[in-house]
C-alpha atoms as a PDB file:
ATOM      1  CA  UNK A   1      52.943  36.110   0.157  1.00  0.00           C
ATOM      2  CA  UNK A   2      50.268  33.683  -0.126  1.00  0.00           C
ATOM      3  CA  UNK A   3      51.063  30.585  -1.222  1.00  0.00           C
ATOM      4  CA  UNK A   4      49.121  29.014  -4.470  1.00  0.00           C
ATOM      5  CA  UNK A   5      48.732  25.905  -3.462  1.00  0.00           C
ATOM      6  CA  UNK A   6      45.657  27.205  -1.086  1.00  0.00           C
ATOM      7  CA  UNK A   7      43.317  28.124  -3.911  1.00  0.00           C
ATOM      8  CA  UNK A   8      43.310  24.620  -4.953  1.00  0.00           C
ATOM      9  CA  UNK A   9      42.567  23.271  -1.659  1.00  0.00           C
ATOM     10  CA  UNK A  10      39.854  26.084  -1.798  1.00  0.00           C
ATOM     11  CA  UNK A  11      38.325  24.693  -5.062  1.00  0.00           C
ATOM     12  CA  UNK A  12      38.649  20.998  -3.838  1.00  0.00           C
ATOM     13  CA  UNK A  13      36.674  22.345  -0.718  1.00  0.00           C
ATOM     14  CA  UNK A  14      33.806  23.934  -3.560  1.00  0.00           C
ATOM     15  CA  UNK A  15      33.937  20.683  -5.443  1.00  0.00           C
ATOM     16  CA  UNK A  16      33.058  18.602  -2.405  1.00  0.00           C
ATOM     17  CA  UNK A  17      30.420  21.437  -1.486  1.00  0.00           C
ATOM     18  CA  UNK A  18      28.633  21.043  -4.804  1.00  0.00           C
ATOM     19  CA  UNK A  19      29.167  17.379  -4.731  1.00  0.00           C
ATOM     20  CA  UNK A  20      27.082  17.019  -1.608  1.00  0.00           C
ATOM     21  CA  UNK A  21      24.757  19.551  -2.358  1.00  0.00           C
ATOM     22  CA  UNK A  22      23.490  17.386  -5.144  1.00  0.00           C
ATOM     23  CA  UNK A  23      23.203  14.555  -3.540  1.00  0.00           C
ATOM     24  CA  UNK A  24      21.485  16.216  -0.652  1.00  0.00           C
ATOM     25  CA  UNK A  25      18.998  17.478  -3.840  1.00  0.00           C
ATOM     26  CA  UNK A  26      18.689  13.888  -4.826  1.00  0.00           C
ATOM     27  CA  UNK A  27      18.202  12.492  -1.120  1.00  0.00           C
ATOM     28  CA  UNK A  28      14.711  15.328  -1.201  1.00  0.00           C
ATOM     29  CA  UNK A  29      13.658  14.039  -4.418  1.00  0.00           C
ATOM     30  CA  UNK A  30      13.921  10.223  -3.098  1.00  0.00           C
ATOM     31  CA  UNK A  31      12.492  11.173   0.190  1.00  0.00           C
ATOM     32  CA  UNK A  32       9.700  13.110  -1.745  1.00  0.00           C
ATOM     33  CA  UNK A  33       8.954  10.155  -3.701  1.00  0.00           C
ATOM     34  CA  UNK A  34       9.027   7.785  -0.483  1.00  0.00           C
ATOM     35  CA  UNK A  35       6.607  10.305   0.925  1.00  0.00           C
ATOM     36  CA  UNK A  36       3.889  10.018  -1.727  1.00  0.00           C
ATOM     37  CA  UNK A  37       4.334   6.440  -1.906  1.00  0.00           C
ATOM     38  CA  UNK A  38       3.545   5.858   2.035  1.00  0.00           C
ATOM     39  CA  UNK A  39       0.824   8.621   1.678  1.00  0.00           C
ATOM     40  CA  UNK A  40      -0.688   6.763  -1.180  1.00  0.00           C
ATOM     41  CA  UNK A  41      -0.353   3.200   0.639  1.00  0.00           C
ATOM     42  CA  UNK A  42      -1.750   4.515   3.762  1.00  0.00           C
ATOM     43  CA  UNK A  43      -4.795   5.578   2.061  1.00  0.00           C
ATOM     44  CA  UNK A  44      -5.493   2.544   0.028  1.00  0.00           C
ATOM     45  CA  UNK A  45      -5.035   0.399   3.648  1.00  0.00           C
ATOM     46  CA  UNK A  46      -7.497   2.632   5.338  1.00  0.00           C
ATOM     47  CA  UNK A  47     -10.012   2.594   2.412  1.00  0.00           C
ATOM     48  CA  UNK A  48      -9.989  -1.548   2.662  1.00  0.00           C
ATOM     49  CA  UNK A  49     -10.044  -1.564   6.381  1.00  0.00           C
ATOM     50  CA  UNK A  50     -13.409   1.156   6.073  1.00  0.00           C
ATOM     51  CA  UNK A  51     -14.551  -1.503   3.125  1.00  0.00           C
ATOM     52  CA  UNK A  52     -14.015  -4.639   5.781  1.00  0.00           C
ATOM     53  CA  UNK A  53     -15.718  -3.087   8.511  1.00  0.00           C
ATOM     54  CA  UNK A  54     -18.727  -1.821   6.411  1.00  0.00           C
ATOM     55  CA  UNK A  55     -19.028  -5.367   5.148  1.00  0.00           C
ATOM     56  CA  UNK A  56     -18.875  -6.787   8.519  1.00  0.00           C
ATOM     57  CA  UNK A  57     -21.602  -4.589   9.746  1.00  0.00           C
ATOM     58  CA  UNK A  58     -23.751  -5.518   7.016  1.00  0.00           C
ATOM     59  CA  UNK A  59     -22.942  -9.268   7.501  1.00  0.00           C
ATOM     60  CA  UNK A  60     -23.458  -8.887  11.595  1.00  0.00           C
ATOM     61  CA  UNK A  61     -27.447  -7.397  10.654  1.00  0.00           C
ATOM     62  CA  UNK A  62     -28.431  -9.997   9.930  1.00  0.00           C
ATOM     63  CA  UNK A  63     -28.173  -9.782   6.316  1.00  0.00           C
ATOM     64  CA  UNK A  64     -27.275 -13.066   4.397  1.00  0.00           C
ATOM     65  CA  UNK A  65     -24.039 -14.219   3.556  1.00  0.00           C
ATOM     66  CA  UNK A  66     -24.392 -14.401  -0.206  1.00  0.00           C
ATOM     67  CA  UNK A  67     -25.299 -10.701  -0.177  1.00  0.00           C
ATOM     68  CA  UNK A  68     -22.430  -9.305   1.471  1.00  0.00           C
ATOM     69  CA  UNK A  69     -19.902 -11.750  -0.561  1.00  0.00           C
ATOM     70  CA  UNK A  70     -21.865 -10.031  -3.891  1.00  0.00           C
ATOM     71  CA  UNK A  71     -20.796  -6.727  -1.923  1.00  0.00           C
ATOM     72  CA  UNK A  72     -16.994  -8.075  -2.014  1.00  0.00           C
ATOM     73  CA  UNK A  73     -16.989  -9.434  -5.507  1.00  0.00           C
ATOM     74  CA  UNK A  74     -18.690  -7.888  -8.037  1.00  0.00           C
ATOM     75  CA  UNK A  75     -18.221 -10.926 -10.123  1.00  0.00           C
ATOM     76  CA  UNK A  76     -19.759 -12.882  -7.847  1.00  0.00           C
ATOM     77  CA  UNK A  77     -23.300 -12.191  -9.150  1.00  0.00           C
ATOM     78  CA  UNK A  78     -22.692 -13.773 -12.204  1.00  0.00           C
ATOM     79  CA  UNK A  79     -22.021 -17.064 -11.090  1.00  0.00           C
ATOM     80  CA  UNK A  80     -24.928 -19.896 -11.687  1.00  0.00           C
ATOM     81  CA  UNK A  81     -26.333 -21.259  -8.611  1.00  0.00           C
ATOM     82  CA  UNK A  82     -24.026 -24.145  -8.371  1.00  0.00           C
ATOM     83  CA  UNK A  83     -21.303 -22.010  -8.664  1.00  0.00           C
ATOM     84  CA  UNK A  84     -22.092 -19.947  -5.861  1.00  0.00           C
ATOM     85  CA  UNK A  85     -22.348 -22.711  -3.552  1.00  0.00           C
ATOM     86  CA  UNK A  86     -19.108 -24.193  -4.153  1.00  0.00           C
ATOM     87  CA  UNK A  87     -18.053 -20.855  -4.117  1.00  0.00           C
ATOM     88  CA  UNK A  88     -19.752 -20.307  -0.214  1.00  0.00           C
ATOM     89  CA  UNK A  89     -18.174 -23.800   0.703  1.00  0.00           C
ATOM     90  CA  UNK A  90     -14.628 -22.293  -0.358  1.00  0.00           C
ATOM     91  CA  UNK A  91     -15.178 -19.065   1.369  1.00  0.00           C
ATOM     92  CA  UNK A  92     -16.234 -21.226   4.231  1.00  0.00           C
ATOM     93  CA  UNK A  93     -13.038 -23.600   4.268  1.00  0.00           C
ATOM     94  CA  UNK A  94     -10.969 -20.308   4.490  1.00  0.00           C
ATOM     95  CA  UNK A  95     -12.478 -19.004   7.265  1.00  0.00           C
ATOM     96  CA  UNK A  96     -12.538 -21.830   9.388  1.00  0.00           C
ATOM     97  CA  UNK A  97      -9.153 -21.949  12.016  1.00  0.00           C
ATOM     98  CA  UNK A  98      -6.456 -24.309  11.088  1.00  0.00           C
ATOM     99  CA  UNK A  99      -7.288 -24.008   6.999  1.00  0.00           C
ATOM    100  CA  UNK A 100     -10.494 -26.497   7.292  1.00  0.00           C
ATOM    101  CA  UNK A 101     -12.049 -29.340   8.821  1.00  0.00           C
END
Protein backbone atom coordinates (compact mmCIF):
# COMPACT_ATOMS: atom_id res chain seq x y z
CA UNK A 1 0.00 0.00 0.00
CA UNK A 2 2.59 2.31 1.04
CA UNK A 3 5.45 2.37 -0.76
CA UNK A 4 9.05 1.80 1.13
CA UNK A 5 10.89 4.04 -0.44
CA UNK A 6 9.09 6.92 1.85
CA UNK A 7 10.61 5.84 5.14
CA UNK A 8 13.92 6.56 3.77
CA UNK A 9 13.09 9.89 2.57
CA UNK A 10 11.60 10.14 6.18
CA UNK A 11 14.98 9.25 7.83
CA UNK A 12 16.98 11.48 5.33
CA UNK A 13 14.46 14.26 6.51
CA UNK A 14 15.59 13.18 10.55
CA UNK A 15 19.20 13.12 9.49
CA UNK A 16 19.11 16.65 8.12
CA UNK A 17 16.94 17.61 11.32
CA UNK A 18 19.65 16.41 13.69
CA UNK A 19 22.29 17.68 11.42
CA UNK A 20 21.09 21.24 11.85
CA UNK A 21 20.11 20.96 15.21
CA UNK A 22 23.73 20.58 16.11
CA UNK A 23 24.97 23.07 14.39
CA UNK A 24 22.30 25.40 15.60
CA UNK A 25 23.81 24.00 19.30
CA UNK A 26 27.22 24.97 18.11
CA UNK A 27 26.12 28.47 16.54
CA UNK A 28 24.74 29.19 20.76
CA UNK A 29 27.91 28.02 22.07
CA UNK A 30 29.96 30.41 19.52
CA UNK A 31 27.53 33.16 20.01
CA UNK A 32 27.82 32.55 23.86
CA UNK A 33 31.43 32.80 23.66
CA UNK A 34 31.26 36.04 21.34
CA UNK A 35 28.98 37.36 24.04
CA UNK A 36 31.39 37.11 26.97
CA UNK A 37 34.14 38.23 24.91
CA UNK A 38 32.34 41.73 23.91
CA UNK A 39 31.02 41.85 27.57
CA UNK A 40 34.51 41.44 28.84
CA UNK A 41 36.04 44.03 26.19
CA UNK A 42 33.43 46.50 26.89
CA UNK A 43 34.30 46.55 30.43
CA UNK A 44 38.00 46.76 30.18
CA UNK A 45 37.33 49.98 27.52
CA UNK A 46 35.11 51.64 30.02
CA UNK A 47 37.46 50.98 33.01
CA UNK A 48 40.46 52.87 30.86
CA UNK A 49 38.21 55.57 29.62
CA UNK A 50 37.03 56.11 33.76
CA UNK A 51 41.10 55.75 34.37
CA UNK A 52 41.76 58.65 31.48
CA UNK A 53 39.27 60.91 32.68
CA UNK A 54 40.22 60.58 36.43
CA UNK A 55 43.76 61.32 35.35
CA UNK A 56 42.75 64.24 33.37
CA UNK A 57 40.90 65.73 36.22
CA UNK A 58 43.73 65.38 38.41
CA UNK A 59 46.12 66.83 35.75
CA UNK A 60 43.44 69.89 34.95
CA UNK A 61 43.72 70.84 39.20
CA UNK A 62 46.35 71.96 38.95
CA UNK A 63 48.34 69.14 40.08
CA UNK A 64 51.83 68.63 38.39
CA UNK A 65 52.54 66.69 35.52
CA UNK A 66 55.05 64.28 37.00
CA UNK A 67 52.40 63.27 39.54
CA UNK A 68 49.73 62.25 37.38
CA UNK A 69 52.30 60.40 34.84
CA UNK A 70 53.44 58.41 38.40
CA UNK A 71 49.49 57.84 38.50
CA UNK A 72 49.77 56.19 34.83
CA UNK A 73 52.94 54.26 35.35
CA UNK A 74 53.67 52.77 38.33
CA UNK A 75 57.16 52.28 37.17
CA UNK A 76 57.59 55.59 36.66
CA UNK A 77 58.60 56.36 40.27
CA UNK A 78 61.55 54.49 40.05
CA UNK A 79 63.24 56.28 37.51
CA UNK A 80 66.38 58.67 38.63
CA UNK A 81 65.83 62.23 38.03
CA UNK A 82 67.40 62.30 34.68
CA UNK A 83 65.38 59.67 33.66
CA UNK A 84 62.26 61.26 34.35
CA UNK A 85 63.01 64.20 32.40
CA UNK A 86 63.83 62.57 29.29
CA UNK A 87 61.03 60.61 30.08
CA UNK A 88 58.59 64.13 30.38
CA UNK A 89 60.36 65.35 27.08
CA UNK A 90 59.11 61.97 25.35
CA UNK A 91 55.71 62.17 26.79
CA UNK A 92 55.83 65.71 25.59
CA UNK A 93 56.95 64.92 21.85
CA UNK A 94 53.87 62.55 21.75
CA UNK A 95 51.49 64.83 22.65
CA UNK A 96 52.37 67.56 20.58
CA UNK A 97 50.14 67.58 16.91
CA UNK A 98 51.94 66.39 13.91
CA UNK A 99 54.38 63.81 16.12
CA UNK A 100 56.78 66.86 17.35
CA UNK A 101 58.34 70.01 16.67
Amino acid sequence: MWPFKAEAGVSKLRDELAENSRQLRTLKLDLDDLWDRFNRLSGKLAKRAAREDTVAATTDTGESQETSTSLLSPTFSRLSPSQKRIQMEIMARRRAPNGGS
